[in-house]
PDB file of N, CA and C in Angstrom:
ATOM      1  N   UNK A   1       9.940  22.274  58.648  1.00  0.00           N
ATOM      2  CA  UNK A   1      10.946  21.818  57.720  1.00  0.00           C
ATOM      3  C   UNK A   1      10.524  20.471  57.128  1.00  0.00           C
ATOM      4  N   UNK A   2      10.644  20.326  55.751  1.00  0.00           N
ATOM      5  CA  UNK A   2      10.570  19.134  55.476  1.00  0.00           C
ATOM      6  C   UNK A   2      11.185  18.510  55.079  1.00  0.00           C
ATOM      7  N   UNK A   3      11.295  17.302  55.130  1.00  0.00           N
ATOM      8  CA  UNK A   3      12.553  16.040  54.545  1.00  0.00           C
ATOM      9  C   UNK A   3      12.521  15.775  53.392  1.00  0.00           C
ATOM     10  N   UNK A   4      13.894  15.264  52.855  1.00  0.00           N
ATOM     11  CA  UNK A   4      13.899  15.105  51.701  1.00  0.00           C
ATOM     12  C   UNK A   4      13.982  13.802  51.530  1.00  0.00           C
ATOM     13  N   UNK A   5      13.126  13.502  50.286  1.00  0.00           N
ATOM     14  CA  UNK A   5      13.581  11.691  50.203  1.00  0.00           C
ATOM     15  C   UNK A   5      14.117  11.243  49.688  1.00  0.00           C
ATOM     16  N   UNK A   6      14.781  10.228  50.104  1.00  0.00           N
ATOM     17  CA  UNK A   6      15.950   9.538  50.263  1.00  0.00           C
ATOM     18  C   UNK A   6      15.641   8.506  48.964  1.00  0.00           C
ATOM     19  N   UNK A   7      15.019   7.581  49.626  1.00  0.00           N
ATOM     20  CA  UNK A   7      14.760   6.554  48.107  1.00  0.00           C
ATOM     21  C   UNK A   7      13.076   5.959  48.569  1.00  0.00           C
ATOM     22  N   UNK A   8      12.434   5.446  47.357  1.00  0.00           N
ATOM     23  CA  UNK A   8      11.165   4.887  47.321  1.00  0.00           C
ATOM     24  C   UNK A   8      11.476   3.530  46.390  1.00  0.00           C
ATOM     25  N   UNK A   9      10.700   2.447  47.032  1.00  0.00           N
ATOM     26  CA  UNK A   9      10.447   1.311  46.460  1.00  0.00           C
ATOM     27  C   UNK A   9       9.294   1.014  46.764  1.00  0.00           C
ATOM     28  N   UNK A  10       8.685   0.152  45.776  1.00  0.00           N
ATOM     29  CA  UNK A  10       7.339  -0.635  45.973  1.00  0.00           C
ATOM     30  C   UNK A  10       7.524  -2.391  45.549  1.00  0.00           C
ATOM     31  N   UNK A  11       6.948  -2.883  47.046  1.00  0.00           N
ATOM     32  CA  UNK A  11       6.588  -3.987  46.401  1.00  0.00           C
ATOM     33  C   UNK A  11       5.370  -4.675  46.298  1.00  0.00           C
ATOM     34  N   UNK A  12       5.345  -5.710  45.954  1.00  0.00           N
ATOM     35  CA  UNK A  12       3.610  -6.912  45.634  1.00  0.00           C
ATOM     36  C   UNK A  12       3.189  -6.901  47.430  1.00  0.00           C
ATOM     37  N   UNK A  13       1.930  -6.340  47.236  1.00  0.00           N
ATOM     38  CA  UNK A  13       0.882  -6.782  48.513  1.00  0.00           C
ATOM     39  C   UNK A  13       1.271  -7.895  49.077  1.00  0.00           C
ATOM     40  N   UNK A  14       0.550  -8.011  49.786  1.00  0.00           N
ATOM     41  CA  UNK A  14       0.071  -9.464  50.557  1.00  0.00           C
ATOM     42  C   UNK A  14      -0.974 -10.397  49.643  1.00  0.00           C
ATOM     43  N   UNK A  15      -1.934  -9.514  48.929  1.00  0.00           N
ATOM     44  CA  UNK A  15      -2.907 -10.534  47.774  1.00  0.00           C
ATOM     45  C   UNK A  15      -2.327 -10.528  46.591  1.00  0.00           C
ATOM     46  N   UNK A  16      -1.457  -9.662  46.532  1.00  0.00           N
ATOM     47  CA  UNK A  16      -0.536  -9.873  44.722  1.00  0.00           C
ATOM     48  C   UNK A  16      -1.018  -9.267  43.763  1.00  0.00           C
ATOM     49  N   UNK A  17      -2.319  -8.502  44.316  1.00  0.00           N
ATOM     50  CA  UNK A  17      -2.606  -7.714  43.030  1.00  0.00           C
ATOM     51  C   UNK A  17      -2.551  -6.571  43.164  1.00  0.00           C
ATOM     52  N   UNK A  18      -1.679  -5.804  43.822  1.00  0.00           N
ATOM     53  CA  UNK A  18      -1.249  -4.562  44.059  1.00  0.00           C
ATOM     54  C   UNK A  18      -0.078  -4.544  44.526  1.00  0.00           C
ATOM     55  N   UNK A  19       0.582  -3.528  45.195  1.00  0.00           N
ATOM     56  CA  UNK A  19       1.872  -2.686  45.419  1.00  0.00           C
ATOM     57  C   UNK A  19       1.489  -2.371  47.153  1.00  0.00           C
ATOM     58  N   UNK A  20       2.561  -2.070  47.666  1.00  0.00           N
ATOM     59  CA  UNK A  20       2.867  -1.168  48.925  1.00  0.00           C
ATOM     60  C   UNK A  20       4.255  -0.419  48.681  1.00  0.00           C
ATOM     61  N   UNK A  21       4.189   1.002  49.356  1.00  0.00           N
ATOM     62  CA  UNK A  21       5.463   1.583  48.870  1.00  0.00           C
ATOM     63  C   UNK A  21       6.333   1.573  50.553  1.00  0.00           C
ATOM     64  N   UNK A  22       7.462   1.900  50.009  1.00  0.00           N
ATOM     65  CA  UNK A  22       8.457   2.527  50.979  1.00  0.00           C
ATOM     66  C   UNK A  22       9.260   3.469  50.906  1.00  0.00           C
ATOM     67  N   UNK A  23       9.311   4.460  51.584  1.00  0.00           N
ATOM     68  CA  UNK A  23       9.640   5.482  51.852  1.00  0.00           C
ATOM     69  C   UNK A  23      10.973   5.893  53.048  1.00  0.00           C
ATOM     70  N   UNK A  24      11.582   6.133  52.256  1.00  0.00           N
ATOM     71  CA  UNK A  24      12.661   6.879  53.395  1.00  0.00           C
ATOM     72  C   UNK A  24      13.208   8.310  53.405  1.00  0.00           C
ATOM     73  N   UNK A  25      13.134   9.248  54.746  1.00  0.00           N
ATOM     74  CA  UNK A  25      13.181  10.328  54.279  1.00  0.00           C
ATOM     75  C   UNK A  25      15.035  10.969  54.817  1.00  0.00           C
ATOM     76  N   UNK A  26      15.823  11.798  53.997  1.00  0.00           N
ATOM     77  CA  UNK A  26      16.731  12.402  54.942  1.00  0.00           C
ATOM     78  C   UNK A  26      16.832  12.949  56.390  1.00  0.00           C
ATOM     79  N   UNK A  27      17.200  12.275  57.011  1.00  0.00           N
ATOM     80  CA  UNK A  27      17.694  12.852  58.583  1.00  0.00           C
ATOM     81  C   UNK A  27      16.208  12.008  59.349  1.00  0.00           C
ATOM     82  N   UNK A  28      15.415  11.218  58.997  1.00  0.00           N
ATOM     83  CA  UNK A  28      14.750  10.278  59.780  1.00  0.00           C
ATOM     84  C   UNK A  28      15.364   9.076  59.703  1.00  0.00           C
ATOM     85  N   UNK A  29      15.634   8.181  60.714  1.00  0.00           N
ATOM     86  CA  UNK A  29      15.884   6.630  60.846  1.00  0.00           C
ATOM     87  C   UNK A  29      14.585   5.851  60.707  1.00  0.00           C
ATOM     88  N   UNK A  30      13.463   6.960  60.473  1.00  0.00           N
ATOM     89  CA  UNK A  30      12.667   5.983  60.629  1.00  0.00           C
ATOM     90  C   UNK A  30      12.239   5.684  58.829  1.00  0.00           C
ATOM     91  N   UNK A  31      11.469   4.817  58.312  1.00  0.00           N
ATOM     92  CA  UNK A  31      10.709   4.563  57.206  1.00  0.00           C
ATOM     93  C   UNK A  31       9.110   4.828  57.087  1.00  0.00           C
ATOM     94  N   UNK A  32       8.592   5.482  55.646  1.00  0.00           N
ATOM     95  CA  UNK A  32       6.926   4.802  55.844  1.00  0.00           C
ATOM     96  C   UNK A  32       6.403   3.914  55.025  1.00  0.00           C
ATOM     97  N   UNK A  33       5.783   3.183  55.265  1.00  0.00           N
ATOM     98  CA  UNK A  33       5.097   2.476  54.574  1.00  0.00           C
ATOM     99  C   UNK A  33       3.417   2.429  54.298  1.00  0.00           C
ATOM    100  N   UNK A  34       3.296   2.740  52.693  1.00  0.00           N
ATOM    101  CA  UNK A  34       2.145   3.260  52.370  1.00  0.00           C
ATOM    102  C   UNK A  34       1.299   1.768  51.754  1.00  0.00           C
ATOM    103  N   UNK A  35       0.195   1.317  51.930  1.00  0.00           N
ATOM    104  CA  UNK A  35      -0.290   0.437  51.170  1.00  0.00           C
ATOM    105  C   UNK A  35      -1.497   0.921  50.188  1.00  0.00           C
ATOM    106  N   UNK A  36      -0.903   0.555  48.747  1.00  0.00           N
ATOM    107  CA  UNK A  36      -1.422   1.148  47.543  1.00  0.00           C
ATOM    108  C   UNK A  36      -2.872   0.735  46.875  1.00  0.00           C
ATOM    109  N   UNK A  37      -2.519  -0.607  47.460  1.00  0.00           N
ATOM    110  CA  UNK A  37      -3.636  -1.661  47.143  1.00  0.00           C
ATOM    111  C   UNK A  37      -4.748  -1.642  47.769  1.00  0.00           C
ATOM    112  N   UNK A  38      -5.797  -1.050  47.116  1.00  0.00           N
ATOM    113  CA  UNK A  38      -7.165  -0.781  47.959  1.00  0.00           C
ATOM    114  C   UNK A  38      -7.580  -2.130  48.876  1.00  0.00           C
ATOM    115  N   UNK A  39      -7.790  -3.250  47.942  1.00  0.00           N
ATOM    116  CA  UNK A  39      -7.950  -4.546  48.714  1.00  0.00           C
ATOM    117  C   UNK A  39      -7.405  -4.692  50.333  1.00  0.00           C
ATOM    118  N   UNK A  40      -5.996  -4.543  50.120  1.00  0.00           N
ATOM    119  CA  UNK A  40      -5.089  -5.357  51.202  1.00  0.00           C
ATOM    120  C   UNK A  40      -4.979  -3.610  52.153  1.00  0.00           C
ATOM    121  N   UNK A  41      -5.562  -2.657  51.970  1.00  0.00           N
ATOM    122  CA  UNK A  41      -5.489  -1.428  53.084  1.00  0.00           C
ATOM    123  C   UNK A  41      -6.815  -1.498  53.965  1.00  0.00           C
ATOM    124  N   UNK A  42      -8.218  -2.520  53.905  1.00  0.00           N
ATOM    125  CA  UNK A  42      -8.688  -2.821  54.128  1.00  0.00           C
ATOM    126  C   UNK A  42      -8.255  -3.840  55.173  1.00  0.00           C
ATOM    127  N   UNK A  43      -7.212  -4.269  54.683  1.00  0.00           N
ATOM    128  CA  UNK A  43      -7.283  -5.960  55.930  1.00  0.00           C
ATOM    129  C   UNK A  43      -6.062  -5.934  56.379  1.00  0.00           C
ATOM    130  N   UNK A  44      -4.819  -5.105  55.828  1.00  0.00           N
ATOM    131  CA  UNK A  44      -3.645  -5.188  56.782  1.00  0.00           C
ATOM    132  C   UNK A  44      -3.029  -3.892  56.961  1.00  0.00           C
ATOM    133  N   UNK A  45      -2.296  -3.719  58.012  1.00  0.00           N
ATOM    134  CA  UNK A  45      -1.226  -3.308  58.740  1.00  0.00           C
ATOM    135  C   UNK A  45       0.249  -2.818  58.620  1.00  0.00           C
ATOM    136  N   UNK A  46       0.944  -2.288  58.928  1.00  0.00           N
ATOM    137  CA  UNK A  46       2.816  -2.717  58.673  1.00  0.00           C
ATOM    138  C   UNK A  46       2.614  -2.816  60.282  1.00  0.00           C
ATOM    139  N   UNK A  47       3.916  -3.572  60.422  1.00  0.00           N
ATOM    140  CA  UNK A  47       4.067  -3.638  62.140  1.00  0.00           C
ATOM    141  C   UNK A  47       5.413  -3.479  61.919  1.00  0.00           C
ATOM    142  N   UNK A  48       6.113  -2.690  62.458  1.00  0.00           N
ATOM    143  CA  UNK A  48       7.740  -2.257  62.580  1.00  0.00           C
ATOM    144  C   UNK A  48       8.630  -2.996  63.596  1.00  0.00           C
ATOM    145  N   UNK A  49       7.698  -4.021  64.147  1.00  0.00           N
ATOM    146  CA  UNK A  49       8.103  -4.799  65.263  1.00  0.00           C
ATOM    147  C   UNK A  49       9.546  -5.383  64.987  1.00  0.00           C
ATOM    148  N   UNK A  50      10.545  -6.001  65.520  1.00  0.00           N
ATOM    149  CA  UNK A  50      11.538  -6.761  64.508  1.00  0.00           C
ATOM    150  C   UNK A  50      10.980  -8.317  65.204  1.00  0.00           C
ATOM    151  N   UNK A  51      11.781  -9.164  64.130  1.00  0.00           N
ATOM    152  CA  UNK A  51      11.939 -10.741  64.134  1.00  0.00           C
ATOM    153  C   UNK A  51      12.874 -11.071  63.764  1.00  0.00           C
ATOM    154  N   UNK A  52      13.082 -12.333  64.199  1.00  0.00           N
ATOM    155  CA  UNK A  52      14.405 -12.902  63.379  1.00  0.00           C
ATOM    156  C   UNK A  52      14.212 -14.308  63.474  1.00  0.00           C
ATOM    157  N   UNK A  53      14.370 -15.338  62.685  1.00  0.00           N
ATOM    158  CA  UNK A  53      13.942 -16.521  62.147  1.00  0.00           C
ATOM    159  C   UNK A  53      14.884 -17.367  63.526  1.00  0.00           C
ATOM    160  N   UNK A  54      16.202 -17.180  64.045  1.00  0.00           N
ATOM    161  CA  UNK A  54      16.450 -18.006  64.678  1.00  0.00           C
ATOM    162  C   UNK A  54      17.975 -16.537  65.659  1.00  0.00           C
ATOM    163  N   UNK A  55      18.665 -17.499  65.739  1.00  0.00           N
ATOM    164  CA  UNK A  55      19.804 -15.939  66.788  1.00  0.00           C
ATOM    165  C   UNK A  55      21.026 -15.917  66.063  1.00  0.00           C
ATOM    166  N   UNK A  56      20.972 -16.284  64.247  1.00  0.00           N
ATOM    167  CA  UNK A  56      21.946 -16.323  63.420  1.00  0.00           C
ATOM    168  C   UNK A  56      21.376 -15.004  62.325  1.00  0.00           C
ATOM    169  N   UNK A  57      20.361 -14.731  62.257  1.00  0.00           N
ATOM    170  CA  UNK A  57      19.807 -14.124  61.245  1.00  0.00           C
ATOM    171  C   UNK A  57      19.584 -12.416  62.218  1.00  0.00           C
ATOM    172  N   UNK A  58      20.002 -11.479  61.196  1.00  0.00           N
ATOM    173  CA  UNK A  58      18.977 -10.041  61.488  1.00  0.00           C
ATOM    174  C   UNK A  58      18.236 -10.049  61.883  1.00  0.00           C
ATOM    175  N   UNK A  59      17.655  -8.979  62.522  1.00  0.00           N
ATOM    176  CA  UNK A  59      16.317  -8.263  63.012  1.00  0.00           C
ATOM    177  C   UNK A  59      15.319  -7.909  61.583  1.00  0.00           C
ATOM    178  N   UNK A  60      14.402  -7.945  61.435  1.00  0.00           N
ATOM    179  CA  UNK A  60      13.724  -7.283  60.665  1.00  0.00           C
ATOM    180  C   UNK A  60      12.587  -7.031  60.834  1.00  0.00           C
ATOM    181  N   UNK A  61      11.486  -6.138  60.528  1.00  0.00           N
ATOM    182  CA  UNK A  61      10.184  -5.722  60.995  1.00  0.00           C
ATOM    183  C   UNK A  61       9.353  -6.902  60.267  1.00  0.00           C
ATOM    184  N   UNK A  62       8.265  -7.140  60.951  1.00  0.00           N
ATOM    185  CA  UNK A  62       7.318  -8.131  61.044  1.00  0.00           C
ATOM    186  C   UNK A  62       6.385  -7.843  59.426  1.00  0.00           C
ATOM    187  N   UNK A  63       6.160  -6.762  58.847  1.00  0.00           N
ATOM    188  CA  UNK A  63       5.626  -5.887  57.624  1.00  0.00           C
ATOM    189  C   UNK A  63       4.154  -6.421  57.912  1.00  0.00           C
ATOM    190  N   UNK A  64       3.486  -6.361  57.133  1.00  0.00           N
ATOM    191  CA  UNK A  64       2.120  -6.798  56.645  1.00  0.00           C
ATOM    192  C   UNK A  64       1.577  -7.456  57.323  1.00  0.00           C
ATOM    193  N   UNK A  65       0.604  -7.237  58.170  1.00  0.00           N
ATOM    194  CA  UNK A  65       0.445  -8.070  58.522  1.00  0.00           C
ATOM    195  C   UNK A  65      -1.835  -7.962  58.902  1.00  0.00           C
ATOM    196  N   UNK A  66      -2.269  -9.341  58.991  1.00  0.00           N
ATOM    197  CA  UNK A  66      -3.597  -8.669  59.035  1.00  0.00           C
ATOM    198  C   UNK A  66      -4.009  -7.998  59.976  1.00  0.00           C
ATOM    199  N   UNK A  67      -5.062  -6.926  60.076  1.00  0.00           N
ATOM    200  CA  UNK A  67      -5.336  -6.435  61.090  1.00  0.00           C
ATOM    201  C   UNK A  67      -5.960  -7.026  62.807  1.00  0.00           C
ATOM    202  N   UNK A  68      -6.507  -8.162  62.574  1.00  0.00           N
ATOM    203  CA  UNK A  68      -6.938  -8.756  63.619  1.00  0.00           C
ATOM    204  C   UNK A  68      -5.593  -9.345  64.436  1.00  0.00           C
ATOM    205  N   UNK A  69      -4.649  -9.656  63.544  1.00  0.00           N
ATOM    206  CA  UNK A  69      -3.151 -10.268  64.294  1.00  0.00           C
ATOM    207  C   UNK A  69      -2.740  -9.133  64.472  1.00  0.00           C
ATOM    208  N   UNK A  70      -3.006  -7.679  64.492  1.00  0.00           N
ATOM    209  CA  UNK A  70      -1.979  -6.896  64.758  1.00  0.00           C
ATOM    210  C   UNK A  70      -2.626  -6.357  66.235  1.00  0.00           C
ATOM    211  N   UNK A  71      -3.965  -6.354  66.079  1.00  0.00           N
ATOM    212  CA  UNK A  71      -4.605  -5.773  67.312  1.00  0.00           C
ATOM    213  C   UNK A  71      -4.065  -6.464  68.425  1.00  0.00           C
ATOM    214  N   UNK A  72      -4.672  -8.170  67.853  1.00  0.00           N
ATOM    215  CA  UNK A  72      -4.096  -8.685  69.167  1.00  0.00           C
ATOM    216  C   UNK A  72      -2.955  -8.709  69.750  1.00  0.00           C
ATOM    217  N   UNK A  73      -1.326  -8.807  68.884  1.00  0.00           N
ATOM    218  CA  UNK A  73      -0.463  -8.736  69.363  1.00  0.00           C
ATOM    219  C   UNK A  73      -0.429  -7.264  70.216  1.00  0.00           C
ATOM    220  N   UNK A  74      -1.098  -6.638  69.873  1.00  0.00           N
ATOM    221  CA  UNK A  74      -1.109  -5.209  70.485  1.00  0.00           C
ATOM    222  C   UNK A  74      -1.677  -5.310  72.079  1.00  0.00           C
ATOM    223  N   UNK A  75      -2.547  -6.035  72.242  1.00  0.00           N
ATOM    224  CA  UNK A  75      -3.843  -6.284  73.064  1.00  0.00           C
ATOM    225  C   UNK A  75      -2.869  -7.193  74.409  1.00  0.00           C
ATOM    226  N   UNK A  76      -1.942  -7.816  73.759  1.00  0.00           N
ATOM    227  CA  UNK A  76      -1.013  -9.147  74.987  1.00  0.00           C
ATOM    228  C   UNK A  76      -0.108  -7.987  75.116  1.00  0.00           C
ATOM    229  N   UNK A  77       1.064  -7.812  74.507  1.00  0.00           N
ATOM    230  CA  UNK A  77       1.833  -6.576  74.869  1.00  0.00           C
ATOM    231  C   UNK A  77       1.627  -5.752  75.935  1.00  0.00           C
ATOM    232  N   UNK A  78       0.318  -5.060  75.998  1.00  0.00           N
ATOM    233  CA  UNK A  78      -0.665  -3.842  77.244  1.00  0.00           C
ATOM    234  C   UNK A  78      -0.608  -4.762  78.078  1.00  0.00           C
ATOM    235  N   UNK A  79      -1.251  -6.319  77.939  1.00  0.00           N
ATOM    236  CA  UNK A  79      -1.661  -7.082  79.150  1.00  0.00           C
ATOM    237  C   UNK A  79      -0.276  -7.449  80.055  1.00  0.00           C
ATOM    238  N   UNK A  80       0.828  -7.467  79.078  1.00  0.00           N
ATOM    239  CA  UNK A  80       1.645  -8.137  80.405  1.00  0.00           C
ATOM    240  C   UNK A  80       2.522  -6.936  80.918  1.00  0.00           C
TER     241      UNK A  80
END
């Protein structure tokens, strides 16, 4: 079965000279995120992780991020 989608947006890379899209499909909670920009699919990531700037603000996923910061956060995570 496949899903139907819900809504798509794109926004500016991480280098600004391209796009990344987003994707949401019916009956998933989850999202995808596609990066359009040949440049920046080379050097980054999405990380779905959440953050939040301080304990007043939302959760939100970490997005873009470069690949060497994503490994490692990946790499401490396993370790502890």
């Amino acid at each position: 079965m496949i899903s139907e989608e819900v809504f798509k947006s794109r926004q500016v890379c991480p280098c600004g000279k391209g796009e990344s899209e987003q994707i949401g499909h019916c009956g998933d909670p989850s999202e995808e995120h596609i990066m359009l920009c040949p440049i920046c699919k080379e050097k980054y990531v999405y990380d779905p992780k959440g953050v939040c700037r301080n304990h007043k603000t939302k959760m939100r996923p970490r997005g873009w991020v470069p690949k060497g910061a994503y490994d490692m956060s990946g790499a401490l995570a396993k370790s502890h």
